[in-house]
Protein backbone atom coordinates (compact mmCIF):
# COMPACT_ATOMS: atom_id res chain seq x y z
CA UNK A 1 -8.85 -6.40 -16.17
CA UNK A 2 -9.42 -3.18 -18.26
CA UNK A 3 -9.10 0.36 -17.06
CA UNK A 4 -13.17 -0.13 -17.86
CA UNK A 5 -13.62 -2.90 -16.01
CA UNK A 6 -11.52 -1.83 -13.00
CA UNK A 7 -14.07 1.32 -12.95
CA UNK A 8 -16.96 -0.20 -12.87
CA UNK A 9 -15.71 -2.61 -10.09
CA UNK A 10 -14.66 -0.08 -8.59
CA UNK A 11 -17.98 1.62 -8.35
CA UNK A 12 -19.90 -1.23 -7.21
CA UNK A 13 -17.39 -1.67 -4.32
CA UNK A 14 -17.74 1.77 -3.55
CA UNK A 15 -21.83 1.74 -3.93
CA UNK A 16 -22.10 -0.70 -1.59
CA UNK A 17 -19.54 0.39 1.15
CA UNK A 18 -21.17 1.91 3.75
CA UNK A 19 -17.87 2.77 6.17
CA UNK A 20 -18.14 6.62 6.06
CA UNK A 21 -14.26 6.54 7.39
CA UNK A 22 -13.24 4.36 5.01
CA UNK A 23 -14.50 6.09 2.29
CA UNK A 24 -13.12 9.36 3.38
CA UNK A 25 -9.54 7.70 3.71
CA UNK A 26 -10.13 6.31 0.04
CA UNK A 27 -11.31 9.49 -0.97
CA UNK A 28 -8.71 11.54 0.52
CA UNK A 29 -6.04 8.85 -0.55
CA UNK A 30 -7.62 9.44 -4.86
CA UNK A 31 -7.62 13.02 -4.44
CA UNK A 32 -4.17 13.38 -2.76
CA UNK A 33 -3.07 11.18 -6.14
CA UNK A 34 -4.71 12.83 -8.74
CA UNK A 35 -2.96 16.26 -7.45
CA UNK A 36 0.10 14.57 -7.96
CA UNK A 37 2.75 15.44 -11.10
CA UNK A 38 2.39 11.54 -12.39
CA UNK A 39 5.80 12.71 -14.09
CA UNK A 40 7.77 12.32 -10.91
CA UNK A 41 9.12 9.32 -9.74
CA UNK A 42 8.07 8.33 -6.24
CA UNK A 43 11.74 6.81 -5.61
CA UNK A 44 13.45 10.19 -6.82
CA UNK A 45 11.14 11.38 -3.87
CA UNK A 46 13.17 8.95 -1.07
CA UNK A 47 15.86 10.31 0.59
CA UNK A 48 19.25 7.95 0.26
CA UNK A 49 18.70 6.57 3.46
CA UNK A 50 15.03 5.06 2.31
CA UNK A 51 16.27 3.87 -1.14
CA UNK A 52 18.60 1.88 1.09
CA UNK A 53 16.37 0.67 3.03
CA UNK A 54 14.04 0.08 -0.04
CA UNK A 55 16.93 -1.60 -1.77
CA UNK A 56 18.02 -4.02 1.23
CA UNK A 57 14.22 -4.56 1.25
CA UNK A 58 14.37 -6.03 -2.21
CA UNK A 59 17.51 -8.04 -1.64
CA UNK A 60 16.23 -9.27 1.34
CA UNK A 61 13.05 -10.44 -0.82
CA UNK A 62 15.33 -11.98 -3.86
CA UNK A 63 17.21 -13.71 -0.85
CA UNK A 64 13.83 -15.15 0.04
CA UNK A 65 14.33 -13.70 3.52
CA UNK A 66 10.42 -13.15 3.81
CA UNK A 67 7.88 -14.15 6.18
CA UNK A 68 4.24 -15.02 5.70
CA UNK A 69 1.74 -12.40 6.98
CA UNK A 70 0.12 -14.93 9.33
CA UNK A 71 3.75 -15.33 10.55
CA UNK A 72 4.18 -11.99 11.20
CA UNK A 73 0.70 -11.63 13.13
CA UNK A 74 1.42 -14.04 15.39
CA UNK A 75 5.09 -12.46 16.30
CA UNK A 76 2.92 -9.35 17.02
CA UNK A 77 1.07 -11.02 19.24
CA UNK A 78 3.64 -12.64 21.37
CA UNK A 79 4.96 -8.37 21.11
CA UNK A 80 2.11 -7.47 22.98
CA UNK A 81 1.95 -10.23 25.22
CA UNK A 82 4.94 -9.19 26.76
C-alpha cells in the first residue's frame, strides 16, 4: 500500500473512531514520533542489557521457540486463576 493510500486509510479509520481515549493515545503516540530525530536509531537508544535481551529475543524466534498469542492468553489465564 502507498504512503497515499495508507493516509487515506488512515483517515477513514480515524473518522469513524469514536474512542476519545483511544484517539488521544494515537494522537499522543504520532506526536511523540514526529518530535523525534528520525536520524537516531531506536537500538543505539537500548542500553546493553536490552539489546541482549532484544538479541536472545531474536534467537529465541530463529530457534522457533515462539508461542501463539492464543497460547499465551490462555497461560495468563491459568496466572490469574491462581
Amino acid at each position: 500500500m502507498s504512503v497515499k493510500e495508507l493516509k487515506s486509510e488512515f483517515h477513514k479509520l480515524i473518522d469513524n473512531f469514536n474512542d476519545e481515549k483511544v484517539l488521544n493515545n494515537f494522537y499522543e503516540a504520532i506526536l511523540e514520533y514526529s518530535k523525534r530525530d528520525n536520524s537516531i536509531d531506536i537500538i543505539d537508544e537500548l542500553s546493553e542489557w536490552q539489546k541482549q535481551r532484544l538479541m536472545g529475543s531474536i534467537d529465541q524466534v530463529k530457534d522457533g521457540k515462539t508461542m501463539s498469542n492464543d497460547k499465551v492468553k490462555d497461560e495468563i489465564r491459568k496466572w490469574y486463576m491462581k
